[in-house]
Structure formats: C-alpha cells, structure tokens
PDB file of N, CA and C in Angstrom:
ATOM      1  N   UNK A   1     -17.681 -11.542 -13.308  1.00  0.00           N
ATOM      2  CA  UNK A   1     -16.793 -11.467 -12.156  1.00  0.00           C
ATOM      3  C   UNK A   1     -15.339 -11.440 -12.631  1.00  0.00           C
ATOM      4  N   UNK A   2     -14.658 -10.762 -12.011  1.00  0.00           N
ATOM      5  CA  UNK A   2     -13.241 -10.574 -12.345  1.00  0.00           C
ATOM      6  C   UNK A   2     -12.224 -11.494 -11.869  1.00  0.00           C
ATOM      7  N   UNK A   3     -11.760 -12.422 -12.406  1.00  0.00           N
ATOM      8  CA  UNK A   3     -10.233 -12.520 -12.083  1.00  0.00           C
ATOM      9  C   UNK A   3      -9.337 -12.314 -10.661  1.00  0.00           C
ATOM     10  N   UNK A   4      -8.754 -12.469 -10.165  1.00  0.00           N
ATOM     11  CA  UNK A   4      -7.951 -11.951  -8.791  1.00  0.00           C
ATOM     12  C   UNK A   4      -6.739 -11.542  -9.244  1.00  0.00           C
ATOM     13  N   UNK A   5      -6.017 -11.448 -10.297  1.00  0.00           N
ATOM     14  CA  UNK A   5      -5.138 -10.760 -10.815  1.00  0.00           C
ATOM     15  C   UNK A   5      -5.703 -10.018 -11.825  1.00  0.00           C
ATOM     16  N   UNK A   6      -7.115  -9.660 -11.884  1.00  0.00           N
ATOM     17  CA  UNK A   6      -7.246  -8.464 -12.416  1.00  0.00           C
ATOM     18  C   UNK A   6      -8.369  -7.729 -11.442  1.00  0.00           C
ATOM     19  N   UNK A   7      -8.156  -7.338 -10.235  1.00  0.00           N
ATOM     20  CA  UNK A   7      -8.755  -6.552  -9.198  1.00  0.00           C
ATOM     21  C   UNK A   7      -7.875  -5.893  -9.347  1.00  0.00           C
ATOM     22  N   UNK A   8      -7.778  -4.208  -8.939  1.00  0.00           N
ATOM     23  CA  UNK A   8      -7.376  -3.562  -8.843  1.00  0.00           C
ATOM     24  C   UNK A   8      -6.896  -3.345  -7.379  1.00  0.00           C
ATOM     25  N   UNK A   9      -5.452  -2.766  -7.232  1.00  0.00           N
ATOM     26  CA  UNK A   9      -4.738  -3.267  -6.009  1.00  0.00           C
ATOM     27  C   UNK A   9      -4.911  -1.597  -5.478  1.00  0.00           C
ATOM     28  N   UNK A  10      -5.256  -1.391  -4.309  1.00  0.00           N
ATOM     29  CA  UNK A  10      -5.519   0.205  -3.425  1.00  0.00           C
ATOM     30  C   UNK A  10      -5.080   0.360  -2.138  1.00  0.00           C
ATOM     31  N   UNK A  11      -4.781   1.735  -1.656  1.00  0.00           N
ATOM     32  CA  UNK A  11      -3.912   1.728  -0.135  1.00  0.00           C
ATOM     33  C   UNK A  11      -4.917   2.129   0.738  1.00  0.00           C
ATOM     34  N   UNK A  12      -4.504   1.992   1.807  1.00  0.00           N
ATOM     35  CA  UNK A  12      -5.323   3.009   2.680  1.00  0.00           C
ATOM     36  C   UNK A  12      -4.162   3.993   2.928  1.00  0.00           C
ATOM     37  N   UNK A  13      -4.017   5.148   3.335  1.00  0.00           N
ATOM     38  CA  UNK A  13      -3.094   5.971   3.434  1.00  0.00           C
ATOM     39  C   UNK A  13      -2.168   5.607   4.531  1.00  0.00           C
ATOM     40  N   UNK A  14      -2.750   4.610   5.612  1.00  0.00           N
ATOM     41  CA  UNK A  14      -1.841   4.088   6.422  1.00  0.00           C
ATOM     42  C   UNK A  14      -0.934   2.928   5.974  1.00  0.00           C
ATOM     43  N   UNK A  15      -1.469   2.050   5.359  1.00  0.00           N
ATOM     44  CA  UNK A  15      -0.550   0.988   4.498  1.00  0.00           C
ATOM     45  C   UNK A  15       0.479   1.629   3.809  1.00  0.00           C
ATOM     46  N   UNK A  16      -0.311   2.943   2.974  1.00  0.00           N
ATOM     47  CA  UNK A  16       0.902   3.096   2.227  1.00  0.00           C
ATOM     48  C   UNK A  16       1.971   4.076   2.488  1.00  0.00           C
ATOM     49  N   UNK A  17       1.365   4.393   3.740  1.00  0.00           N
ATOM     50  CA  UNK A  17       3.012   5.492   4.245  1.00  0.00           C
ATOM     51  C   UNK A  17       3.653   4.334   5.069  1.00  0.00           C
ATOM     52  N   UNK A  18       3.110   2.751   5.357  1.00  0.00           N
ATOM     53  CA  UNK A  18       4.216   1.814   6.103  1.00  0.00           C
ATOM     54  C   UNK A  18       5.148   1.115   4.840  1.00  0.00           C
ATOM     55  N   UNK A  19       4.562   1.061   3.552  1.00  0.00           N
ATOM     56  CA  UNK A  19       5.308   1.093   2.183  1.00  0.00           C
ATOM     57  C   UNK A  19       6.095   1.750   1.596  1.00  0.00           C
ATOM     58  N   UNK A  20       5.975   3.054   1.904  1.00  0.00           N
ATOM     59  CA  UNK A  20       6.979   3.785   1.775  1.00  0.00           C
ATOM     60  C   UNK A  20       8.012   3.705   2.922  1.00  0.00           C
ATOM     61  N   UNK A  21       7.871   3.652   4.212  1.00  0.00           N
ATOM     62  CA  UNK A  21       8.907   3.378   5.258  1.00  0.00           C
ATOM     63  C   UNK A  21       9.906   2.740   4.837  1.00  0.00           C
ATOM     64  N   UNK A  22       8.943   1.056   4.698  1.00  0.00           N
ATOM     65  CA  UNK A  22      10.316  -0.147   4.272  1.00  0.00           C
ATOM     66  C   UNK A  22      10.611   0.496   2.958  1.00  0.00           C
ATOM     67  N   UNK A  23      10.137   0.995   2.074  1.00  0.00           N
ATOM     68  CA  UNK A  23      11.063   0.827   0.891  1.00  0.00           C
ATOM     69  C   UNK A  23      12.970   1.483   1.562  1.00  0.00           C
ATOM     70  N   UNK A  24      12.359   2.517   2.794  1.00  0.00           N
ATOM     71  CA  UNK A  24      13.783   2.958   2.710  1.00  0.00           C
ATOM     72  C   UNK A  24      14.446   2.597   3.981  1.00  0.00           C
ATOM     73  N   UNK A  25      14.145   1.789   4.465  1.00  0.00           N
ATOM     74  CA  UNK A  25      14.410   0.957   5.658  1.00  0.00           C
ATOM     75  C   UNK A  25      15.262  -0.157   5.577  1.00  0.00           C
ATOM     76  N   UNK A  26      14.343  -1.333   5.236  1.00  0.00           N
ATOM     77  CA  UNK A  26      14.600  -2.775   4.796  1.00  0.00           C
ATOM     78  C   UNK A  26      14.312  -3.274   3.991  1.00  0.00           C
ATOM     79  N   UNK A  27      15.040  -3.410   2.701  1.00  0.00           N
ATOM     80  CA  UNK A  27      15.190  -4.210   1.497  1.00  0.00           C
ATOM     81  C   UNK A  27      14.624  -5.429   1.442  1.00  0.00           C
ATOM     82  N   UNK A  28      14.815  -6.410   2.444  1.00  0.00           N
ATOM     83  CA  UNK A  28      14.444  -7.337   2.446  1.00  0.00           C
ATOM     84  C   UNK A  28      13.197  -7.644   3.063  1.00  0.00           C
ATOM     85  N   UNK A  29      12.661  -6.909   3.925  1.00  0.00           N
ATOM     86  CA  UNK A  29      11.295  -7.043   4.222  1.00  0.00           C
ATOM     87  C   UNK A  29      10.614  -6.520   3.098  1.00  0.00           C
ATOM     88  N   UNK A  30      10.961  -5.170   2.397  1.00  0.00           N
ATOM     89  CA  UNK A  30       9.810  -5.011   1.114  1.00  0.00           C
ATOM     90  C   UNK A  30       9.913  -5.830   0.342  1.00  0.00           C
ATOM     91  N   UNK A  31      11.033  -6.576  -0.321  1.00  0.00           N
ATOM     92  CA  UNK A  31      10.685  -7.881  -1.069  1.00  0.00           C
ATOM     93  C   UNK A  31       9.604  -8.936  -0.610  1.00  0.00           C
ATOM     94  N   UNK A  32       9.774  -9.031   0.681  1.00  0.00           N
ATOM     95  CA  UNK A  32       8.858 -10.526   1.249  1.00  0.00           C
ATOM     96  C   UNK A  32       7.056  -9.297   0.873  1.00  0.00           C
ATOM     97  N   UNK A  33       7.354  -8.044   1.300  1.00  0.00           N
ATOM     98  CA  UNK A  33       6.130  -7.726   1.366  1.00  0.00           C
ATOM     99  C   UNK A  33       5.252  -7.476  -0.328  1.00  0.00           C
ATOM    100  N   UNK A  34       6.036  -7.431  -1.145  1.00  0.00           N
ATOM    101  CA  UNK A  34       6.073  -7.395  -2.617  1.00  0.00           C
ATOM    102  C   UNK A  34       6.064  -8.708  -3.156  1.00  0.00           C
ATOM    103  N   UNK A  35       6.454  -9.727  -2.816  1.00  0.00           N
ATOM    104  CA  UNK A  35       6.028 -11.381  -2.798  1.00  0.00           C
ATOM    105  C   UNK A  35       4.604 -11.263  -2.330  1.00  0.00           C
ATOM    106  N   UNK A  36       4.137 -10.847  -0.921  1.00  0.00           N
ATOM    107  CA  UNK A  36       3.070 -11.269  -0.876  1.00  0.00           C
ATOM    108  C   UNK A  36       2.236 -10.800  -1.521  1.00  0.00           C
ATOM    109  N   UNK A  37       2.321  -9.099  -1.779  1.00  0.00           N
ATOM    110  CA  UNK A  37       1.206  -8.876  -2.247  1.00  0.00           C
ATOM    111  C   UNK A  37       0.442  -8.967  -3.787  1.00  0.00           C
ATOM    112  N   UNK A  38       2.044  -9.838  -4.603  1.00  0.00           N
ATOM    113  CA  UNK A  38       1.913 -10.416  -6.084  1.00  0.00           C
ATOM    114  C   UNK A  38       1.059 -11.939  -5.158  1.00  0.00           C
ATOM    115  N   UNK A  39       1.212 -12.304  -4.623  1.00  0.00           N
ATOM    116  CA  UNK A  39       0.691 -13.547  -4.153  1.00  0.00           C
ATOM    117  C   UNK A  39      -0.932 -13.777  -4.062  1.00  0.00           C
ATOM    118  N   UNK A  40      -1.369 -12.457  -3.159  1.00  0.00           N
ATOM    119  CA  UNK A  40      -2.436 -12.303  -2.724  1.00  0.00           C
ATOM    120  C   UNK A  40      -3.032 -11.786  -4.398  1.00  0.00           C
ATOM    121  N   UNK A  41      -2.923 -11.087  -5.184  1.00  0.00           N
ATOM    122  CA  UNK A  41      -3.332 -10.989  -6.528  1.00  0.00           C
ATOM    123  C   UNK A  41      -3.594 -12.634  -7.079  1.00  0.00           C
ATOM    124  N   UNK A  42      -2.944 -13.045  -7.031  1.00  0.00           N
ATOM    125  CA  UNK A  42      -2.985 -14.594  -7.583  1.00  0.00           C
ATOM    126  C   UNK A  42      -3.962 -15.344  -6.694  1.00  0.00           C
ATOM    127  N   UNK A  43      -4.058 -15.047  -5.716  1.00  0.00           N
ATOM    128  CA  UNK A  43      -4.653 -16.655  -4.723  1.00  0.00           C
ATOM    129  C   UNK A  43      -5.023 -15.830  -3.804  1.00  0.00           C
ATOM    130  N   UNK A  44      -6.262 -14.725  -3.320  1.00  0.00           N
ATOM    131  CA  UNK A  44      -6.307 -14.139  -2.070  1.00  0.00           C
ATOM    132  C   UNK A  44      -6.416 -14.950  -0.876  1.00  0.00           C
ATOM    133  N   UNK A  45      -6.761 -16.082  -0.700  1.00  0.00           N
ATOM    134  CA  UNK A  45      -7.197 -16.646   0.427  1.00  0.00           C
ATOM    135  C   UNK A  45      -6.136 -17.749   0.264  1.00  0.00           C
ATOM    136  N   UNK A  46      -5.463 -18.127  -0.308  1.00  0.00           N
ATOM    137  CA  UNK A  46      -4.395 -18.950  -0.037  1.00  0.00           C
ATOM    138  C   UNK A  46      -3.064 -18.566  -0.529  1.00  0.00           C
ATOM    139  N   UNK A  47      -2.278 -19.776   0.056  1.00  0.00           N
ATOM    140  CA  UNK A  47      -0.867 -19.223  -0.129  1.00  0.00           C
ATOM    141  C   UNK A  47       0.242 -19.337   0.603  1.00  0.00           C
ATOM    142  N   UNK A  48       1.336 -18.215   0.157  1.00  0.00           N
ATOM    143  CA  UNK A  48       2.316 -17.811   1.192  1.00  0.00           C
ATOM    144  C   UNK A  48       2.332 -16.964   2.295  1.00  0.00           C
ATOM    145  N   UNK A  49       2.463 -16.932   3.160  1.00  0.00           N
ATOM    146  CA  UNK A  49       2.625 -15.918   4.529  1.00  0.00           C
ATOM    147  C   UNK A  49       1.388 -16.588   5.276  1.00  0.00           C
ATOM    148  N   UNK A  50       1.026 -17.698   5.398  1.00  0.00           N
ATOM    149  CA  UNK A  50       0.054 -18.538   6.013  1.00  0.00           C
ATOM    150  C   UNK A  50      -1.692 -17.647   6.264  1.00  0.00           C
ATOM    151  N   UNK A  51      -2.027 -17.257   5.026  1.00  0.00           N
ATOM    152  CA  UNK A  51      -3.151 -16.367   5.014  1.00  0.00           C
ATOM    153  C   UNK A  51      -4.317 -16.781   5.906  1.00  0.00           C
ATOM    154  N   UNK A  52      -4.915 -15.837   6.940  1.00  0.00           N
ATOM    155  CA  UNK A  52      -5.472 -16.451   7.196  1.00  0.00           C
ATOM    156  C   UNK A  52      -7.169 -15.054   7.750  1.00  0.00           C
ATOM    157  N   UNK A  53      -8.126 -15.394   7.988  1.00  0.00           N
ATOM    158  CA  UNK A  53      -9.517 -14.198   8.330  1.00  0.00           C
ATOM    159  C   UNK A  53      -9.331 -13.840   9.464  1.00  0.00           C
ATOM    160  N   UNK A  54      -9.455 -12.471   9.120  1.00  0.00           N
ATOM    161  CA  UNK A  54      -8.831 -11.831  10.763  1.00  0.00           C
ATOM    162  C   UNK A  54     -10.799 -11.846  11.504  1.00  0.00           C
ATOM    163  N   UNK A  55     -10.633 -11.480  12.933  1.00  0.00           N
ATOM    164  CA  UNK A  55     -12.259 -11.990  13.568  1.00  0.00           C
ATOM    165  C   UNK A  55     -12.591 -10.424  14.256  1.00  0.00           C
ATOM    166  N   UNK A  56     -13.428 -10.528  14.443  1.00  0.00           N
ATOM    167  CA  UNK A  56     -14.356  -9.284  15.373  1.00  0.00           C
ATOM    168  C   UNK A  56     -14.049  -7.614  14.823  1.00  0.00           C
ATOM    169  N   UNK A  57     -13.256  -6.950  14.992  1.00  0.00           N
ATOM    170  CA  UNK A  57     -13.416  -5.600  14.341  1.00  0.00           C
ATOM    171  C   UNK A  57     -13.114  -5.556  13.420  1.00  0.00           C
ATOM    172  N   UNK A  58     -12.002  -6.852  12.698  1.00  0.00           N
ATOM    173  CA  UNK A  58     -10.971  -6.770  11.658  1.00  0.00           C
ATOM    174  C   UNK A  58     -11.970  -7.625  10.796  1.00  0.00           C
ATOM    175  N   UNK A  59     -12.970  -8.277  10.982  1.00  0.00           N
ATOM    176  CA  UNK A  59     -14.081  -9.006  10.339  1.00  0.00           C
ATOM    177  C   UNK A  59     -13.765  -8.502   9.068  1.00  0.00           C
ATOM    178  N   UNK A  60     -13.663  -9.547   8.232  1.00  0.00           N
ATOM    179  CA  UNK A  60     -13.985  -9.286   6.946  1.00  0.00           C
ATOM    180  C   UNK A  60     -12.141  -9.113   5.854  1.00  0.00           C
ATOM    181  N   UNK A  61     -11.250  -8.957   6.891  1.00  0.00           N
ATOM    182  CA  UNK A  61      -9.924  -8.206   5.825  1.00  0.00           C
ATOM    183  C   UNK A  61      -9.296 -10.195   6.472  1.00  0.00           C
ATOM    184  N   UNK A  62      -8.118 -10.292   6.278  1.00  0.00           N
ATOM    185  CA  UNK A  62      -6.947 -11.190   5.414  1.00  0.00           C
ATOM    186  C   UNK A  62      -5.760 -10.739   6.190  1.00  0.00           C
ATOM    187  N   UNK A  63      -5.186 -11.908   6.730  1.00  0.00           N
ATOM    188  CA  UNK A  63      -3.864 -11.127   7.065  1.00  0.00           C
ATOM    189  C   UNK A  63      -2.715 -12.354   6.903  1.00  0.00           C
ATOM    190  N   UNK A  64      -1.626 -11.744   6.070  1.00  0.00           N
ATOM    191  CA  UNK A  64      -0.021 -13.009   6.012  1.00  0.00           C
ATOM    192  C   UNK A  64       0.937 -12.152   6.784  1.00  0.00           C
ATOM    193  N   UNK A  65       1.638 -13.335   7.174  1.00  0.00           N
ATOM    194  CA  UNK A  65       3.190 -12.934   7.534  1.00  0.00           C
ATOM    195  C   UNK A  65       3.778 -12.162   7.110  1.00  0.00           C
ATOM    196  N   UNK A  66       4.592 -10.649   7.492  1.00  0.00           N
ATOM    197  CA  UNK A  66       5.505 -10.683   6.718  1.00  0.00           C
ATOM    198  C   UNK A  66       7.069 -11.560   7.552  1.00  0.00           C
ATOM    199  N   UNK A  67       6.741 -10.903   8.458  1.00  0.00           N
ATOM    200  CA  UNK A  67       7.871 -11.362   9.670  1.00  0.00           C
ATOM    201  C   UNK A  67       7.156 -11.860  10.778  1.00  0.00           C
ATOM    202  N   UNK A  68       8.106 -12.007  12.036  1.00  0.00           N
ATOM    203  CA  UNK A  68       7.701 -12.826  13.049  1.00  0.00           C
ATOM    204  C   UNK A  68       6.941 -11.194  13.939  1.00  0.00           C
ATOM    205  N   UNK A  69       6.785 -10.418  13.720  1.00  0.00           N
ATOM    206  CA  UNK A  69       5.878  -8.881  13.996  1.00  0.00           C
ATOM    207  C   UNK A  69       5.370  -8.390  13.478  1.00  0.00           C
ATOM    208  N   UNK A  70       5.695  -8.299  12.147  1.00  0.00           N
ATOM    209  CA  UNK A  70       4.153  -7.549  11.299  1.00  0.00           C
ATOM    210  C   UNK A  70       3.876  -8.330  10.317  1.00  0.00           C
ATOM    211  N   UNK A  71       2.383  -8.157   9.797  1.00  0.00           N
ATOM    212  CA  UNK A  71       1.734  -8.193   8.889  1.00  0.00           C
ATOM    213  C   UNK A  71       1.121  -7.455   8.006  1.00  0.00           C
ATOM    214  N   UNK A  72       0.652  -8.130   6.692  1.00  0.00           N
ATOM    215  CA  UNK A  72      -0.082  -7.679   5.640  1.00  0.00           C
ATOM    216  C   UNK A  72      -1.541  -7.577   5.788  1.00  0.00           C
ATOM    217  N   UNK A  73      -2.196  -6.918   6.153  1.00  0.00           N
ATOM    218  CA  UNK A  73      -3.589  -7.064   5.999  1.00  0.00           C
ATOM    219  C   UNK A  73      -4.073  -6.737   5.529  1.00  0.00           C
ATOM    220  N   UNK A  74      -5.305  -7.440   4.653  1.00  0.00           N
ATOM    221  CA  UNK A  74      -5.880  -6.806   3.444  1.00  0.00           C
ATOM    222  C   UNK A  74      -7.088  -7.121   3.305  1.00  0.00           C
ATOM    223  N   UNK A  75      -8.157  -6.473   2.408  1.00  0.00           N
ATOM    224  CA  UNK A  75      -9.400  -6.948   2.132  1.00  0.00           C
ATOM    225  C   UNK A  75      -9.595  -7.052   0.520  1.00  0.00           C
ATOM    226  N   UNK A  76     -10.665  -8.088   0.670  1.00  0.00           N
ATOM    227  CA  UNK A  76     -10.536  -8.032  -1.137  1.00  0.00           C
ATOM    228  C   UNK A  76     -12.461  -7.973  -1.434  1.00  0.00           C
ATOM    229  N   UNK A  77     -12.914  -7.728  -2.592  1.00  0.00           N
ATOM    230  CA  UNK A  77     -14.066  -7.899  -2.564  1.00  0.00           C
ATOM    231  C   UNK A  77     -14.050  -8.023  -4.498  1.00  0.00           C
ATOM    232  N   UNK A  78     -14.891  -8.089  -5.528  1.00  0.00           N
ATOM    233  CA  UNK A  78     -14.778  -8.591  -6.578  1.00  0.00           C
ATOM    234  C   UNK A  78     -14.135  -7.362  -7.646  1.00  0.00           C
ATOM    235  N   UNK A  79     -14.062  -6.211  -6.608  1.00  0.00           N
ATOM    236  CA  UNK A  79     -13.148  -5.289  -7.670  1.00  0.00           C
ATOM    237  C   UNK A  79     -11.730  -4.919  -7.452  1.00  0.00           C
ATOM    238  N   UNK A  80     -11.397  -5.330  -6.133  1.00  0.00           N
ATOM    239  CA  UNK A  80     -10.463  -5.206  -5.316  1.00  0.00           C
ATOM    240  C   UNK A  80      -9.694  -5.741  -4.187  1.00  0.00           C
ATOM    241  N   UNK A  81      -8.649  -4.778  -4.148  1.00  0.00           N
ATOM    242  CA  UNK A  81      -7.730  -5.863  -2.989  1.00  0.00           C
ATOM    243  C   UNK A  81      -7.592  -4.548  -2.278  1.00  0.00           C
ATOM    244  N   UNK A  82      -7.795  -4.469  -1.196  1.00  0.00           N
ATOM    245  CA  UNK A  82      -7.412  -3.300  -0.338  1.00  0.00           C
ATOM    246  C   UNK A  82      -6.206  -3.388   0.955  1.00  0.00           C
ATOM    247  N   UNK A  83      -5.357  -2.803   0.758  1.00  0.00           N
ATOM    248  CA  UNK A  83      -4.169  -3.407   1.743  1.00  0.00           C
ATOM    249  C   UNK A  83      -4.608  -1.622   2.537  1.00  0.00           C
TER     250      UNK A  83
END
C-alpha cells in the first residue's frame, strides 16, 4: 500500500479548468487552495479546511474549505487523490 504523499494527484477536467481560473483571478485563494491540496497529500481525511465525507451522490469523495463558498472536493483511493 502506498503512502498518501505518494498517490498520485489527478483532475477531473472540471477541477482543473476551476484551477486554472483562480490561478488568474485570486492569488490568494489559489494559495489556500495549494495549502490544501499539499495537505490532503499528507493527511487525506484530516486536517486543514475542516475535512470532512460528503453523503448521498457525492458518497465516497472529501470536501475542505477553501472559503466561506467554495470548496475542494476530492476522492482518494490507494493510488490516488482525485480532485
């Protein structure tokens, strides 16, 4: 079994065109969102941005704070972290 900082980190194409947004948006939200997602590598289920199991369709993925409106949501399984 692997490590959680050595899963390999993957987008869905919707995550990562909202990653590309902030990069040219808000500076400071992609930092908090680049905190978390070094975070979630380290500790998926605990942590910063108050991690917590999302229920019923979202069954199964992870979601932190970034702000007081969006979030990170992610899934992880033993090869991966899927944001």
């Amino acid at each position: 079994m692997m490590s959680s900082s050595q899963r390999l980190l993957s987008w869905t194409d919707d995550a990562w065109d909202d990653y590309l947004y902030w990069q040219t948006q808000d500076k400071k939200t992609l930092k908090r969102i680049n905190k978390l997602i070094n975070d979630v590598k380290r500790s998926p289920f605990e942590g910063i941005g108050k991690p917590e199991p999302l229920k019923e369709n979202l069954s199964g993925f992870w979601s932190r704070r970034i702000d007081d409106t969006n979030r990170l949501v992610y899934a992880v399984d033993d090869q991966a972290i899927t944001i």
